[in-house]
N, C-alpha and C. Protein backbone atom coordinates (compact mmCIF):
# COMPACT_ATOMS: atom_id res chain seq x y z
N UNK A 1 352.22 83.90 207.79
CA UNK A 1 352.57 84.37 209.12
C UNK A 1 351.92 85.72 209.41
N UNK A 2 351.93 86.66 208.61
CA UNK A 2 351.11 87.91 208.52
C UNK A 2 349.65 87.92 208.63
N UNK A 3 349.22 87.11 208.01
CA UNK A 3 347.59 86.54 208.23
C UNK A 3 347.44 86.38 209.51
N UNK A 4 348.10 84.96 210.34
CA UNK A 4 347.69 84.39 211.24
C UNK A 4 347.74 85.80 213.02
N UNK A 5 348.89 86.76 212.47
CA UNK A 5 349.47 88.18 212.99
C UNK A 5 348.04 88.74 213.45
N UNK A 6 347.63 88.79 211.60
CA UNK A 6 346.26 89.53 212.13
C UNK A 6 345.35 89.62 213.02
N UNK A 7 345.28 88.23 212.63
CA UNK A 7 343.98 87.54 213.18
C UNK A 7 343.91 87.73 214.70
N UNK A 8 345.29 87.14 214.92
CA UNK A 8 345.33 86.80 216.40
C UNK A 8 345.17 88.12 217.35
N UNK A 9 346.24 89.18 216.89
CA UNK A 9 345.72 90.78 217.10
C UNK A 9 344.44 90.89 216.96
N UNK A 10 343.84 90.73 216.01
CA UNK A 10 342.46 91.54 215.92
C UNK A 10 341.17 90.49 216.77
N UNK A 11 341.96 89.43 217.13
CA UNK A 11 340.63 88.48 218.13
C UNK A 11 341.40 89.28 219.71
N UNK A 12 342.49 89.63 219.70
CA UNK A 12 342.94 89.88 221.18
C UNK A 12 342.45 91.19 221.23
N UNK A 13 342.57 92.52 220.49
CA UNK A 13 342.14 93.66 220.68
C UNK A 13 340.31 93.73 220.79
N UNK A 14 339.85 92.70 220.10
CA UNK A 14 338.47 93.06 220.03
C UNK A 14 337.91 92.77 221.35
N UNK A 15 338.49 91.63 221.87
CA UNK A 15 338.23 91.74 223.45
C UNK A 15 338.56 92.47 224.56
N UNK A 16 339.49 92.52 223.76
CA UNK A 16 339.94 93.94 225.16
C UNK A 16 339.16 95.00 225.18
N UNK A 17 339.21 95.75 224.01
CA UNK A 17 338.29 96.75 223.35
C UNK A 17 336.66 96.80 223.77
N UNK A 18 336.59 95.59 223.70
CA UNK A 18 334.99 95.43 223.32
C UNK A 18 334.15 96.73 224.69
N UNK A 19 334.60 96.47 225.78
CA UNK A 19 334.03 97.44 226.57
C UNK A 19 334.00 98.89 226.39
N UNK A 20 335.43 99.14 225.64
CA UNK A 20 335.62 100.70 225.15
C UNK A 20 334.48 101.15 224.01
N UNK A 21 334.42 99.91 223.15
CA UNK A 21 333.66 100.30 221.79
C UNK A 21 332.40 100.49 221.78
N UNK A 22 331.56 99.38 223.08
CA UNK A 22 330.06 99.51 223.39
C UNK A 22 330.01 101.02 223.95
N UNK A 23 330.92 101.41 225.13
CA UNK A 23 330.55 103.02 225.63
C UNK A 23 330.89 103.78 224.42
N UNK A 24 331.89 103.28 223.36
CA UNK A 24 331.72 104.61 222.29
C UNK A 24 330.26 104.43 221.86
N UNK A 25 329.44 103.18 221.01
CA UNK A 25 328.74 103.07 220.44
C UNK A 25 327.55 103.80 221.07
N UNK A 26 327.35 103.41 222.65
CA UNK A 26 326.20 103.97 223.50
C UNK A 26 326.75 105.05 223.43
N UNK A 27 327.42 106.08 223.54
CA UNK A 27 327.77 107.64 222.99
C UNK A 27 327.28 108.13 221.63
N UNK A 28 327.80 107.42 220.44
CA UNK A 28 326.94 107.64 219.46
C UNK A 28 325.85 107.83 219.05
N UNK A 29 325.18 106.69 219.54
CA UNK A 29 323.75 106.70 219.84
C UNK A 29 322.93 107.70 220.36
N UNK A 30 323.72 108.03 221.37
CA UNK A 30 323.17 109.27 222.38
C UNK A 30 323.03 110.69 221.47
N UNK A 31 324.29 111.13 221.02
CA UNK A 31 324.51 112.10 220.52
C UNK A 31 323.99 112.70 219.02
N UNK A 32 324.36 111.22 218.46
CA UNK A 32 324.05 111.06 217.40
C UNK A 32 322.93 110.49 216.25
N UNK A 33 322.85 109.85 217.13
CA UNK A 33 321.45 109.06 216.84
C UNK A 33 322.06 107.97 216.22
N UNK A 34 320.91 106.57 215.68
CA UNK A 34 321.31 105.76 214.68
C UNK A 34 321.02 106.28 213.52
N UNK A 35 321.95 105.12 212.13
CA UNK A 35 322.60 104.52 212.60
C UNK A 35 324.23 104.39 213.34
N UNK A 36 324.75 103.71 214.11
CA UNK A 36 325.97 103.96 215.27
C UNK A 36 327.22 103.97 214.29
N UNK A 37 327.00 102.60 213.34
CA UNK A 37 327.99 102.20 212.58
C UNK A 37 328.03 102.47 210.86
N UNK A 38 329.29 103.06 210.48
CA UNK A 38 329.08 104.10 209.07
C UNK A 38 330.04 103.01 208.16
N UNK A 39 329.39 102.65 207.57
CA UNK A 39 329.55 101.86 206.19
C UNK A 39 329.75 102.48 204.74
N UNK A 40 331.15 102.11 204.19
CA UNK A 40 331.61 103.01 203.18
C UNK A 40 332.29 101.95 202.39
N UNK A 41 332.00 101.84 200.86
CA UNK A 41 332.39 100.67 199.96
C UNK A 41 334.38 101.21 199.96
N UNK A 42 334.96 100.49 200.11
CA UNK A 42 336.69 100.78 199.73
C UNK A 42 337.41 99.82 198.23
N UNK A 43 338.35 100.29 198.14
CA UNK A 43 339.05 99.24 197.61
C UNK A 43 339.96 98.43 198.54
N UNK A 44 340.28 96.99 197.80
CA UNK A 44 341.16 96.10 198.79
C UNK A 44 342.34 95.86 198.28
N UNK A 45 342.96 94.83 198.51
CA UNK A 45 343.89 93.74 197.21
C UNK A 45 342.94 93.19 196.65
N UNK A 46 344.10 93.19 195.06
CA UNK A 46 343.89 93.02 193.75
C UNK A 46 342.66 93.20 193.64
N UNK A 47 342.07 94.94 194.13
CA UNK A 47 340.93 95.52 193.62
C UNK A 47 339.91 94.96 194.39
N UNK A 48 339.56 94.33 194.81
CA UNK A 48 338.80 93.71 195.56
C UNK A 48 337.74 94.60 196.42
N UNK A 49 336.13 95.08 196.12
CA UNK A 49 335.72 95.93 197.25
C UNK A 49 335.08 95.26 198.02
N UNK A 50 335.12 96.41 199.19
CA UNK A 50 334.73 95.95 200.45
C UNK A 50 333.70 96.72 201.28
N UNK A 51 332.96 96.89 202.68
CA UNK A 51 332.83 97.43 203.08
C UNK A 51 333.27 97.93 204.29
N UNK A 52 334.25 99.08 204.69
CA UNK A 52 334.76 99.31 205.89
C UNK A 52 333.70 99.72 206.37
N UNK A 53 334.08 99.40 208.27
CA UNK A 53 333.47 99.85 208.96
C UNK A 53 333.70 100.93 209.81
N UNK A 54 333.29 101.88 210.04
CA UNK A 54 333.64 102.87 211.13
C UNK A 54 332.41 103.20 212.27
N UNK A 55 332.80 103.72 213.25
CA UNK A 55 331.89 104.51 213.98
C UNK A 55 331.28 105.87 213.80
N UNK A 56 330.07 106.09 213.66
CA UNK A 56 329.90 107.34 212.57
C UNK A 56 329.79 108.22 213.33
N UNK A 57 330.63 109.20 212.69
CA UNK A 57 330.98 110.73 212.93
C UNK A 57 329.96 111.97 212.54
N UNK A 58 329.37 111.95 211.73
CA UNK A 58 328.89 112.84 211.29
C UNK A 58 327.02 112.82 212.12
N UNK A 59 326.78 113.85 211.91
CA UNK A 59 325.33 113.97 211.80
C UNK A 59 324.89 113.82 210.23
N UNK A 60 323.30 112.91 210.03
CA UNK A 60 322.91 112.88 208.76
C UNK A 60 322.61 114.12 208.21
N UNK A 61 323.01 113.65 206.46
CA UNK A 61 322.43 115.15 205.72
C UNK A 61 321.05 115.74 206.27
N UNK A 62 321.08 116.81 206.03
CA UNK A 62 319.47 118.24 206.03
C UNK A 62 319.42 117.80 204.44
N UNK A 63 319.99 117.87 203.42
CA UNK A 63 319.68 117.95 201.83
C UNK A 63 320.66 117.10 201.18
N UNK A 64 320.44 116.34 200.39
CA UNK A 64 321.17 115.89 199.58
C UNK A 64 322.28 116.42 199.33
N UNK A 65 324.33 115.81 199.43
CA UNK A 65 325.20 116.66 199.06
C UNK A 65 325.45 117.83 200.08
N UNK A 66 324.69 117.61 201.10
CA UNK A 66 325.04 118.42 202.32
C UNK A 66 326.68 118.55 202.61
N UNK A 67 327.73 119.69 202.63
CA UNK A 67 328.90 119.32 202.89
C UNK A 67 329.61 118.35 204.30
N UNK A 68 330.29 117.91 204.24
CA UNK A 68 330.48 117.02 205.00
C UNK A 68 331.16 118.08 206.92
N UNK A 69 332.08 119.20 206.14
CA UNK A 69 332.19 120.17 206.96
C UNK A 69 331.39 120.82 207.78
N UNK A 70 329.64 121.08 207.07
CA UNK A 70 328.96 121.86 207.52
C UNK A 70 328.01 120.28 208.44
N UNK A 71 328.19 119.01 208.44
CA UNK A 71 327.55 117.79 209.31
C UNK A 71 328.65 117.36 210.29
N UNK A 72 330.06 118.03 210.73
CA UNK A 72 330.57 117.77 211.58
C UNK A 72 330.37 117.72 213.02
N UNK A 73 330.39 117.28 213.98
CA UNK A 73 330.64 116.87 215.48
C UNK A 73 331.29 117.52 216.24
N UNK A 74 331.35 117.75 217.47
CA UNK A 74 332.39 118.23 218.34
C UNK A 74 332.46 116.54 218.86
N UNK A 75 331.69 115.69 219.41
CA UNK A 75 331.85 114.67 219.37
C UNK A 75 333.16 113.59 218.21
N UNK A 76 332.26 113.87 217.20
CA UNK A 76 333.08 113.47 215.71
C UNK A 76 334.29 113.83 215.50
N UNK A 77 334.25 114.96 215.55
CA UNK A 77 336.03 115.60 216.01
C UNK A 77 336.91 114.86 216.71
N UNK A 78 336.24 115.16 218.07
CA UNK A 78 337.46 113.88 218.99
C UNK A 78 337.26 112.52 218.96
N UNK A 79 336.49 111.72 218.45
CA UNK A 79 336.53 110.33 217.67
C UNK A 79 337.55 110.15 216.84
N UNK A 80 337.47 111.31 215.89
CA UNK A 80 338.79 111.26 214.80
C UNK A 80 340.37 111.28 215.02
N UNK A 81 340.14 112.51 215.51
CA UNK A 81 341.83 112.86 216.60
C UNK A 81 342.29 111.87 217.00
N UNK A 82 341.35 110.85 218.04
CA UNK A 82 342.07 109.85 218.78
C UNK A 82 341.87 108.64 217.49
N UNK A 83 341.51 108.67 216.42
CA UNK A 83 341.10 107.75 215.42
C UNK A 83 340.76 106.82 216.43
N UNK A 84 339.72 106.78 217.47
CA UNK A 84 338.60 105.99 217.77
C UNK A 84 337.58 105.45 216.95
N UNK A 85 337.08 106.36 215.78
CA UNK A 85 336.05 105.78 214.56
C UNK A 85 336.76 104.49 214.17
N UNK A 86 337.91 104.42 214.14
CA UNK A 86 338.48 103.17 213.23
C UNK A 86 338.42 101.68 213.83
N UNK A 87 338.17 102.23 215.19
CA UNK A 87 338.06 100.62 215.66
C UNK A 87 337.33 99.55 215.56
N UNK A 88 336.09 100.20 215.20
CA UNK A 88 335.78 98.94 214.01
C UNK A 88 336.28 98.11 213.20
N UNK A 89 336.92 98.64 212.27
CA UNK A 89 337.40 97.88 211.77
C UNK A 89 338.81 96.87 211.98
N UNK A 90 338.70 96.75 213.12
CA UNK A 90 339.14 95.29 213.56
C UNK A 90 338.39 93.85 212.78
N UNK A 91 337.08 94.30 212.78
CA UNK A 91 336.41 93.55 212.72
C UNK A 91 336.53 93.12 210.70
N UNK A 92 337.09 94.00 210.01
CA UNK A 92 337.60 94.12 208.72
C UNK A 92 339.12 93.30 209.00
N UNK A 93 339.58 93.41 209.99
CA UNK A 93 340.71 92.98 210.12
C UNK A 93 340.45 91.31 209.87
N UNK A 94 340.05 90.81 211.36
CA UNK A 94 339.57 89.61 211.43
C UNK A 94 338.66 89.00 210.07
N UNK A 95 338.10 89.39 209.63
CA UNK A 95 337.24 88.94 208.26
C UNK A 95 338.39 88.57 206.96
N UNK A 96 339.58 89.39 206.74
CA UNK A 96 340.44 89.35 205.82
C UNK A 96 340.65 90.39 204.52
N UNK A 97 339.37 91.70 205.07
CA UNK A 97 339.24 92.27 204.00
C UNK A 97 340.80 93.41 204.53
N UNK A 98 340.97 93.80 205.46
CA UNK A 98 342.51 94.15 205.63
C UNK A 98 343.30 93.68 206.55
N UNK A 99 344.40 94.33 206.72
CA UNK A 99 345.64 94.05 207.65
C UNK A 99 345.67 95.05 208.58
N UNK A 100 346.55 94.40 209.75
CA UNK A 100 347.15 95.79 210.75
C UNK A 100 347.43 96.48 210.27
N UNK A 101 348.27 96.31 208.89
CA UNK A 101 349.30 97.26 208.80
C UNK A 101 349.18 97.33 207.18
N UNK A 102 349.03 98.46 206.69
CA UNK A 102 349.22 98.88 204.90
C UNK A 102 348.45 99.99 204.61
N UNK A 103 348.97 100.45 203.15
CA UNK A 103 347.90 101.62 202.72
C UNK A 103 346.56 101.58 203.64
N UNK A 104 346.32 102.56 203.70
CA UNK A 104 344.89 103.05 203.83
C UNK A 104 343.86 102.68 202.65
N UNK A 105 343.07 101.74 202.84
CA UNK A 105 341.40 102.08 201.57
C UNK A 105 341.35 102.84 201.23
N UNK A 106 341.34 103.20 199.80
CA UNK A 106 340.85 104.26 199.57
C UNK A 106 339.40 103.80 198.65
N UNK A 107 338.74 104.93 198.63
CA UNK A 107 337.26 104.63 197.29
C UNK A 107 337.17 104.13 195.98
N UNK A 108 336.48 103.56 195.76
CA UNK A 108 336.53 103.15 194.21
C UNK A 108 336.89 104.20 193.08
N UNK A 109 336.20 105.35 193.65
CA UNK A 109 336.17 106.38 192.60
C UNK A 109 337.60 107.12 192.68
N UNK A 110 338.58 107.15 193.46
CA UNK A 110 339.97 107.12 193.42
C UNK A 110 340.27 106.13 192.72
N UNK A 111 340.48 105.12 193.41
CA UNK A 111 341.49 104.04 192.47
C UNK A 111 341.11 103.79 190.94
N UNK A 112 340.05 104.57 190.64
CA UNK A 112 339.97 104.46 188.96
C UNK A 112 340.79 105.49 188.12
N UNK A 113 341.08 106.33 189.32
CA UNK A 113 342.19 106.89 188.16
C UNK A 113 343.02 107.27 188.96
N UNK A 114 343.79 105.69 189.56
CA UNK A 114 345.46 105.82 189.94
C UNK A 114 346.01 105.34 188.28
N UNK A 115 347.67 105.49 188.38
CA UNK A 115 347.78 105.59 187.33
C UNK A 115 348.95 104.31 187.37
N UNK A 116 349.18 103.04 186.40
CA UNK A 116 350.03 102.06 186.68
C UNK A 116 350.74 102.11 187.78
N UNK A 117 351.08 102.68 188.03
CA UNK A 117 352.53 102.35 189.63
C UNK A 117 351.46 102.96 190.62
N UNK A 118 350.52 103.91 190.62
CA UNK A 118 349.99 103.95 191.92
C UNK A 118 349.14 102.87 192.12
N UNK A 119 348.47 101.81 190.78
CA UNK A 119 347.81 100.95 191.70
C UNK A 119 348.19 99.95 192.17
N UNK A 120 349.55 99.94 192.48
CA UNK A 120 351.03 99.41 192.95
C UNK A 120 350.18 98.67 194.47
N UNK A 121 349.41 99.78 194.96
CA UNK A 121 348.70 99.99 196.37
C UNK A 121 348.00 99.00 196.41
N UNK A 122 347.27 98.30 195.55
CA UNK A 122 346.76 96.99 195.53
C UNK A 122 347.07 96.05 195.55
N UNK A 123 348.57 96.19 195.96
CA UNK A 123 349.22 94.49 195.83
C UNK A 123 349.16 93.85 197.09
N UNK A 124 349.07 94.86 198.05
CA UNK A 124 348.77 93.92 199.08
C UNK A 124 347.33 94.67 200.12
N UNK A 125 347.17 93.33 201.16
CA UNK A 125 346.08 94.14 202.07
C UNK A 125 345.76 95.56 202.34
N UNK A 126 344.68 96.34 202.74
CA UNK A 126 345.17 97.54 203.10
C UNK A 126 345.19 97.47 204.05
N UNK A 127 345.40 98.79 205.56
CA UNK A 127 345.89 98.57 206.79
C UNK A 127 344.82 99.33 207.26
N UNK A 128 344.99 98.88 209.19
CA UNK A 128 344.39 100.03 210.00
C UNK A 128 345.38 101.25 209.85
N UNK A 129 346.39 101.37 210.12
CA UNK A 129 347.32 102.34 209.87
C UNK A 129 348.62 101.37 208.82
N UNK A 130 349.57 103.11 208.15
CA UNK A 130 350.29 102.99 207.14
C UNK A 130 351.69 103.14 207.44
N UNK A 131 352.65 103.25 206.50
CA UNK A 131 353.58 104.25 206.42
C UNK A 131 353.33 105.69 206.16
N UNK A 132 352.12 105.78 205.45
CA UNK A 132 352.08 106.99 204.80
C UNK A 132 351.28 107.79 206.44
N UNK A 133 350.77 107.09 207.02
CA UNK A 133 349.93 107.84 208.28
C UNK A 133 350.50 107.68 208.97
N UNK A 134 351.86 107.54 209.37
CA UNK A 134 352.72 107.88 210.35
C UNK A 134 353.53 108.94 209.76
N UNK A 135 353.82 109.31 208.87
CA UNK A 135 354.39 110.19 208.01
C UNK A 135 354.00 111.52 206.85
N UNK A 136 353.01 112.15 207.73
CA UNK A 136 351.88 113.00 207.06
C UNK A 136 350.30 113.07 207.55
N UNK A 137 349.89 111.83 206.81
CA UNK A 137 348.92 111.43 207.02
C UNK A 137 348.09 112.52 205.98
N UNK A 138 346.76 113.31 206.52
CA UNK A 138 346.16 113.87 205.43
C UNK A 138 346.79 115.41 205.51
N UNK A 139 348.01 115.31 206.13
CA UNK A 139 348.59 116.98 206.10
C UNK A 139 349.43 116.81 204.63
N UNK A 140 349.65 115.78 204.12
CA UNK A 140 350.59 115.82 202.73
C UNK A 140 349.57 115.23 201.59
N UNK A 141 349.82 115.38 200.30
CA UNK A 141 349.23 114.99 198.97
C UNK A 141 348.96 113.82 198.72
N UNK A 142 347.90 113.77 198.03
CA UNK A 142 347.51 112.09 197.52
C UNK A 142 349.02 111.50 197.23
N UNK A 143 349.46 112.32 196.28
CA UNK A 143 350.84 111.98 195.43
C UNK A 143 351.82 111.33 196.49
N UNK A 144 352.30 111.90 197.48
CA UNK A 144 353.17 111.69 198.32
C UNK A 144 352.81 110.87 199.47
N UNK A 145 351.66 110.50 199.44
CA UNK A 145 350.93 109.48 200.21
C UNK A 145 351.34 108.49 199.56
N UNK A 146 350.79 108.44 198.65
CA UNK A 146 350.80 107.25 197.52
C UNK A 146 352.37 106.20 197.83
N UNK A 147 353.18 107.69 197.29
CA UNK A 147 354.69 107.00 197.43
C UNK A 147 355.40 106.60 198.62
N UNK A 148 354.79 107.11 200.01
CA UNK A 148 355.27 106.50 200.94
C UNK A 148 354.60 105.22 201.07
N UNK A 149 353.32 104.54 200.46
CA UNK A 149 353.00 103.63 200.71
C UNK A 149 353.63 102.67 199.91
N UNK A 150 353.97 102.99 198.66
CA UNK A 150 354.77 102.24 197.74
C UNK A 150 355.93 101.78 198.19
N UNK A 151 356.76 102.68 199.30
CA UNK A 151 357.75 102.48 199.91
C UNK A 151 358.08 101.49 200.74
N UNK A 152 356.63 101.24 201.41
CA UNK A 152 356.22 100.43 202.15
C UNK A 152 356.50 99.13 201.70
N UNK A 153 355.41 99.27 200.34
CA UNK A 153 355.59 97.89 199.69
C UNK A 153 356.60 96.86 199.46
N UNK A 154 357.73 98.11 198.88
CA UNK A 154 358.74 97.67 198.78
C UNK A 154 359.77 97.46 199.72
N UNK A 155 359.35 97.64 200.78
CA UNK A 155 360.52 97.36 202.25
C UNK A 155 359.58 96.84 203.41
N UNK A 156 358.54 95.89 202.87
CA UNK A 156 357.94 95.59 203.91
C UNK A 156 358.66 94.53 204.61
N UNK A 157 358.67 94.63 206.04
CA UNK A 157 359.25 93.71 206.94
C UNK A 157 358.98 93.71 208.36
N UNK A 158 359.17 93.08 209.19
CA UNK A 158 358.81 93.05 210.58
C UNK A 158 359.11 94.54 211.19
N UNK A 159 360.38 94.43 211.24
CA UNK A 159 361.10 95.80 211.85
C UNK A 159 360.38 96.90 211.00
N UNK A 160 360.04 97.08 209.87
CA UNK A 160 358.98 98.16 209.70
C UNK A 160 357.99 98.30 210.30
N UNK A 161 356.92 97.06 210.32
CA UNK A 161 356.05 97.12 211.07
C UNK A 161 355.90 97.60 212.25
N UNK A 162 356.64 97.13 213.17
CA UNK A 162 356.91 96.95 214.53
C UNK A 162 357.17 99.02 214.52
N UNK A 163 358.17 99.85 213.55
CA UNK A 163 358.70 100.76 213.56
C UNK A 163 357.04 101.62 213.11
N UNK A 164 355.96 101.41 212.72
CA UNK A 164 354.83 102.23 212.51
C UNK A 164 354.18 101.41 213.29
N UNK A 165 353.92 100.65 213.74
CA UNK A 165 353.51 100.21 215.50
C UNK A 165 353.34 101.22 216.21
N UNK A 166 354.35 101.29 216.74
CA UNK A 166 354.96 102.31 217.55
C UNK A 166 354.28 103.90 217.31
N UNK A 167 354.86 104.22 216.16
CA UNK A 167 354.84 105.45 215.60
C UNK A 167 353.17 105.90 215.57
N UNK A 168 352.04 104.55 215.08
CA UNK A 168 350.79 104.77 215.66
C UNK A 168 350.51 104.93 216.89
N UNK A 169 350.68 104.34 217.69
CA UNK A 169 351.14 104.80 219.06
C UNK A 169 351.06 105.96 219.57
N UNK A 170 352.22 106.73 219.20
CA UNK A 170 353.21 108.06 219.36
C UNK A 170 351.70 108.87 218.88
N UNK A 171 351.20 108.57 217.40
CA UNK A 171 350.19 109.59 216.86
C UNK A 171 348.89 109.69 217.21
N UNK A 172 348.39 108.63 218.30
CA UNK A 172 347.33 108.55 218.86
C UNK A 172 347.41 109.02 219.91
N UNK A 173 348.38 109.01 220.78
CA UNK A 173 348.83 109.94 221.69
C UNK A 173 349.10 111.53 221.99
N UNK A 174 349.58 111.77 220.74
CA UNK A 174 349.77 112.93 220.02
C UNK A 174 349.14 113.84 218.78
N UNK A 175 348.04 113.17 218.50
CA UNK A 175 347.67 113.69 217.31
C UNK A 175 347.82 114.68 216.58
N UNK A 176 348.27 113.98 215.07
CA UNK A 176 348.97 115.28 214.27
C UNK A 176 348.44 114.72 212.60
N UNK A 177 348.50 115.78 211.94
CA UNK A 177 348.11 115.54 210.18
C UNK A 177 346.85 114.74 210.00
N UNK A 178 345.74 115.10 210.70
CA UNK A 178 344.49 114.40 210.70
C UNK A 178 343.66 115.18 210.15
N UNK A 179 344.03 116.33 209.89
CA UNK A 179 343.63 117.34 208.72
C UNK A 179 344.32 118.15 207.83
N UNK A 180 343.94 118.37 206.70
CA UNK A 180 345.07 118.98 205.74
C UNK A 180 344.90 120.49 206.36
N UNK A 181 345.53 121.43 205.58
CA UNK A 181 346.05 122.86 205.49
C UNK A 181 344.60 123.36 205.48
N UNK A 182 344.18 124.50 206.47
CA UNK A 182 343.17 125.28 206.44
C UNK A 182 341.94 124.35 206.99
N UNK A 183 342.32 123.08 207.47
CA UNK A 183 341.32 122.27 208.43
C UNK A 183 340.41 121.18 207.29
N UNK A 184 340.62 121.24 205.62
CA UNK A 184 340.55 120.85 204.75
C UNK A 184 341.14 119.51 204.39
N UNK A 185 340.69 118.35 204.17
CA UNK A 185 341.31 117.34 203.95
C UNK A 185 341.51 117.18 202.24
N UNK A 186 342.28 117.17 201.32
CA UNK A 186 342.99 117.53 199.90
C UNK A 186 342.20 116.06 199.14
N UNK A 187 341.19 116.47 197.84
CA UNK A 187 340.56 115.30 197.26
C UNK A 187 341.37 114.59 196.59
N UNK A 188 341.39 113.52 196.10
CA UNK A 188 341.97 112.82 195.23
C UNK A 188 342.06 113.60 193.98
N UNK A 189 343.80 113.66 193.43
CA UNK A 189 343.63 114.71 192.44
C UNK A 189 343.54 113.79 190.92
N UNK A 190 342.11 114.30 190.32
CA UNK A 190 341.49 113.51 188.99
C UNK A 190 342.62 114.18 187.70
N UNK A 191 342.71 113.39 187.09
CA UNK A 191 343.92 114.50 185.60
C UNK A 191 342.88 115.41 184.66
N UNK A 192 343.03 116.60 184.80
CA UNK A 192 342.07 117.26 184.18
C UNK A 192 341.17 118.39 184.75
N UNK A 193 340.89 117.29 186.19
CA UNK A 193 340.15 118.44 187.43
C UNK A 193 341.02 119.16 187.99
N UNK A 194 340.34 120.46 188.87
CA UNK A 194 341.36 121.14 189.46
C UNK A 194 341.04 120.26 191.03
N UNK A 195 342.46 120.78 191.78
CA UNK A 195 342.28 120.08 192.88
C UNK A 195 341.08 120.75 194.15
N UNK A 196 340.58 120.26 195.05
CA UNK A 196 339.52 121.25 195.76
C UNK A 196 340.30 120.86 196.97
């Protein structure tokens, strides 16, 4: 029933959308140059990678390892805020590599060192939006991300859904925790590394 949810959402939004996403894309283009669309390997269920899609934000590196801070947008900025980049991945939706609704993807090079119960996060699809991104988002810790998504897991149900529905909604409207403390988004913390 959740599958068929998807699907049917993500064939109804992509049409609706579709006019919004070509003027983002012809914006991109403009501003940004190609390529429009930013391709990044994730993890899925039961590990599974993928490639999400987004609308790309950034300007390309000047040098190799260029910081990602110093290739930001004023464009890119408000793509993000309104999490407009993400609408692509509808099209991740419809394919099966995620859901409306679950954890966030995260990178391969994270999920290699979650630790038994965080890769808890792999048991099911991941989402366009979470529990944990209605509830923080990147203003709180990997750690506490983690566990609101776990939370998720474990109380997933309609009336949740329907209750971060909404609450995406509310945060696209409102945008809030779309950057950590000091405008810094907090790395995945490795055991051993310090955090940056």
């Amino acid at each position: 029933m959740r599958r068929t949810l998807d699907v049917l959402v993500a064939v109804a939004a992509l049409l609706l959308l579709a006019p919004l996403v070509t003027a983002l894309a012809a914006l991109v283009a403009w501003r940004l140059g190609r390529p429009v669309l930013f391709r990044q390997v994730r993890v899925g269920r039961c590990g599974q990678e993928f490639a999400i899609v987004k609308l790309r934000t950034m300007r390309p590196e000047r040098w190799p390892g260029e910081p990602d801070a110093d290739r930001d947008t004023a464009l890119g900025h408000r793509l993000r805020a309104m999490s407009l980049d993400e609408l692509p991945q509808l099209w991740n939706v419809l394919r099966g590599d995620m859901s409306l609704i679950g954890p966030r993807p995260t990178l391969p090079e994270q999920v290699r060192h979650y630790s038994p119960r965080q890769a808890r996060r792999l048991e099911v699809r991941p989402g366009l939006t979470g529990w944990a991104q209605v509830n923080g988002r990147n203003s709180i810790s990997w750690p506490e991300r983690i566990e609101r998504d776990l939370y998720y897991i474990d109380n997933r149900s309609l009336v949740l859904d329907l209750i971060i529905a909404w609450r995406t909604v509310l945060q696209i409207l409102r945008p809030s925790g779309i950057y950590g403390e000091g405008g810094i988004n907090q790395g995945f913390p490795v055991p051993g590394e310090e955090v940056r």
